[in-house]
C-alpha atoms as a PDB file:
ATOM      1  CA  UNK A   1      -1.927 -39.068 -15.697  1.00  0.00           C
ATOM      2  CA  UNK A   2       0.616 -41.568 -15.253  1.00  0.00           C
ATOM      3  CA  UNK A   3       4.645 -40.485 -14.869  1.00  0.00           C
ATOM      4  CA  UNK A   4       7.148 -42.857 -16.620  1.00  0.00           C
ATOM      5  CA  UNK A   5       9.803 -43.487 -14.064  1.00  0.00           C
ATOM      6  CA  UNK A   6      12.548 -46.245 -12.996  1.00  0.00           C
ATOM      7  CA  UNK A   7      11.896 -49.224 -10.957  1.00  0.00           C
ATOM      8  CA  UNK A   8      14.439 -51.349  -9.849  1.00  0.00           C
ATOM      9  CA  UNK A   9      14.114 -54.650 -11.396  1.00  0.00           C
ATOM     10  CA  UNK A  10      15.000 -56.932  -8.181  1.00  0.00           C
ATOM     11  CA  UNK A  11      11.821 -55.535  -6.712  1.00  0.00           C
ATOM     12  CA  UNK A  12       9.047 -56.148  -9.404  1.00  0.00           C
ATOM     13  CA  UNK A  13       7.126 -59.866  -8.488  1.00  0.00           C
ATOM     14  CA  UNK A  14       5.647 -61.919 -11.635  1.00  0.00           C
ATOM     15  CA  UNK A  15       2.086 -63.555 -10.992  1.00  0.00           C
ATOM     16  CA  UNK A  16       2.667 -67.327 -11.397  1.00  0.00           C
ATOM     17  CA  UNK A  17       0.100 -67.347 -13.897  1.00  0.00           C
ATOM     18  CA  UNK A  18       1.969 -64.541 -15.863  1.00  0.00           C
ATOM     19  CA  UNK A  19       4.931 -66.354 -15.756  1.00  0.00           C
ATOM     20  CA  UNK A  20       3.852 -69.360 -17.777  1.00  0.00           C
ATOM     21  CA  UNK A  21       2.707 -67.263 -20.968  1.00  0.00           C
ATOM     22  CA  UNK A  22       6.259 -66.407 -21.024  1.00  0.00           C
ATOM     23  CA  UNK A  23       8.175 -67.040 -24.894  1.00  0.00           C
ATOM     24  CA  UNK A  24      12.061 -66.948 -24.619  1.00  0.00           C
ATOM     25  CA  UNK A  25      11.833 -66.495 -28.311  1.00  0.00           C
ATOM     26  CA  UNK A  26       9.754 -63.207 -27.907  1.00  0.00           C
ATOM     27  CA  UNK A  27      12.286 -62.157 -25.086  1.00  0.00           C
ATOM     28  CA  UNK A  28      14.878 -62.567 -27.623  1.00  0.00           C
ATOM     29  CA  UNK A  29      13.414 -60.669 -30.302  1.00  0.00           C
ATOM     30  CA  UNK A  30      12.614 -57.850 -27.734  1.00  0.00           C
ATOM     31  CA  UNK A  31      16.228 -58.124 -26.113  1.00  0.00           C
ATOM     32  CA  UNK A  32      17.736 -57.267 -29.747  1.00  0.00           C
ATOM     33  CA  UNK A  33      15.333 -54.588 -30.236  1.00  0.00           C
ATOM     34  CA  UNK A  34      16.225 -52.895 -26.687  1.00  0.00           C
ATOM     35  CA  UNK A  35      19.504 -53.263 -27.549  1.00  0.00           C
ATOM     36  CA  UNK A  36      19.364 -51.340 -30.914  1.00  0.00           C
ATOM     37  CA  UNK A  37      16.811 -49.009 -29.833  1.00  0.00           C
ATOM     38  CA  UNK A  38      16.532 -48.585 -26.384  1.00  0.00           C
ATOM     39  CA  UNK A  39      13.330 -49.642 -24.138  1.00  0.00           C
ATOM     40  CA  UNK A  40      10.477 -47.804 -25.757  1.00  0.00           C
ATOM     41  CA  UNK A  41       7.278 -49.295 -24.303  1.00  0.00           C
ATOM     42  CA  UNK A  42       7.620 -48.962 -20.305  1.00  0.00           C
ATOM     43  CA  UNK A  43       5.959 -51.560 -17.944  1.00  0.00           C
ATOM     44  CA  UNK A  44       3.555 -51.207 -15.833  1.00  0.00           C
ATOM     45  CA  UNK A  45       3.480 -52.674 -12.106  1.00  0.00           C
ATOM     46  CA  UNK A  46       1.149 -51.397  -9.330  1.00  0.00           C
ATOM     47  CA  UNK A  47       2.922 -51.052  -5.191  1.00  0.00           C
ATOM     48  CA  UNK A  48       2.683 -54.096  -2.789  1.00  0.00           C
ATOM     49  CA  UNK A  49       3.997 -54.588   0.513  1.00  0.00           C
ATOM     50  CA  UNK A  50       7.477 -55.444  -0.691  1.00  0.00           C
ATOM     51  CA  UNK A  51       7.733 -53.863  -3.927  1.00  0.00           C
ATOM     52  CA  UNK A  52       5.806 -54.039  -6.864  1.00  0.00           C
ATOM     53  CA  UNK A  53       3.451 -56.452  -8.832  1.00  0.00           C
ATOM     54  CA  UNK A  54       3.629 -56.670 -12.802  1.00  0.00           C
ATOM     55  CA  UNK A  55       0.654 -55.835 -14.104  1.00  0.00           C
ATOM     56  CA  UNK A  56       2.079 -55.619 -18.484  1.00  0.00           C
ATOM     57  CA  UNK A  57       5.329 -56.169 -19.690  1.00  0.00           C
ATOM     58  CA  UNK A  58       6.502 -59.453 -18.780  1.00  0.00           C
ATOM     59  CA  UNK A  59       8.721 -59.697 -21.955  1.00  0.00           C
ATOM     60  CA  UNK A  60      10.167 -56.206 -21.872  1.00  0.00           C
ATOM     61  CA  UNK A  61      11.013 -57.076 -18.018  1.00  0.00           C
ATOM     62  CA  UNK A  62      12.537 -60.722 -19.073  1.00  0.00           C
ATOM     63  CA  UNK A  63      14.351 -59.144 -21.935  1.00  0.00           C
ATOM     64  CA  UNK A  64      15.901 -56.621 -19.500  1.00  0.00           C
ATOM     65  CA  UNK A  65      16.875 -59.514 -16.979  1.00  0.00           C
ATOM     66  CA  UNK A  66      18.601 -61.361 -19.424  1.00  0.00           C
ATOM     67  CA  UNK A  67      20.650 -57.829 -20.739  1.00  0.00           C
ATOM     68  CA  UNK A  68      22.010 -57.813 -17.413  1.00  0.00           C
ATOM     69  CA  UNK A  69      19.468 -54.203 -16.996  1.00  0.00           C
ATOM     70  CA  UNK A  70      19.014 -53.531 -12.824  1.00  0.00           C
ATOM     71  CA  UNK A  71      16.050 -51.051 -13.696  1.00  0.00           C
ATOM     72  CA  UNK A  72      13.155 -50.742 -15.885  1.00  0.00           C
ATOM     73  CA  UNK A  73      11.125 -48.076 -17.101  1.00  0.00           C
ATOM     74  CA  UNK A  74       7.221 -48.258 -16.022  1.00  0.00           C
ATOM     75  CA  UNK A  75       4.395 -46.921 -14.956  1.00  0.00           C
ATOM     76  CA  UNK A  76       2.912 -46.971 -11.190  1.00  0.00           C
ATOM     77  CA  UNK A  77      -0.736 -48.110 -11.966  1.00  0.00           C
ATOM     78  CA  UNK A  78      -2.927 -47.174  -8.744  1.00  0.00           C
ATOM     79  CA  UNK A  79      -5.780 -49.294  -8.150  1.00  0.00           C
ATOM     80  CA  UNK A  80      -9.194 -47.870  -7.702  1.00  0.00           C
ATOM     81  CA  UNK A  81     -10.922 -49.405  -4.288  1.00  0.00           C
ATOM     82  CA  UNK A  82     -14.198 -50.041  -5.042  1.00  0.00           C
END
């Protein structure tokens, strides 16, 4: 089951490829929304070597960013070795 917790925003990595589906006007809209309501959907990264990777949530993470947030809610998605 996974645990919602707090992850420190300076230490979550975006895949290059992630980062170029990335719409400032959806991280706006989102932004607002956090702002009104709070985060309500959490992220969710997996563990690295240095921190964490993002595996969903690249909006919700640039909308926090840009509101100046140091942390962000997720989930810590462990990977299954095959």
């Amino acid at each position: 089951m996974l645990v919602k917790e707090p992850f420190p925003i300076a230490k979550i990595r975006v895949p290059v490829k992630r980062v170029k589906t990335l719409d400032p006007a959806k991280v706006q809209q989102i932004a607002e929304s956090i702002l009104e309501e709070g985060q309500t959907t959490p992220i969710r990264v997996r563990k690295s070597r240095d921190g964490y990777v993002l595996i969903e949530g690249l909006h919700r993470l640039e909308a926090l960013k840009a509101l100046g947030e140091e942390t962000v809610e997720g989930y810590l998605v462990r990977a299954a070795l095959h």
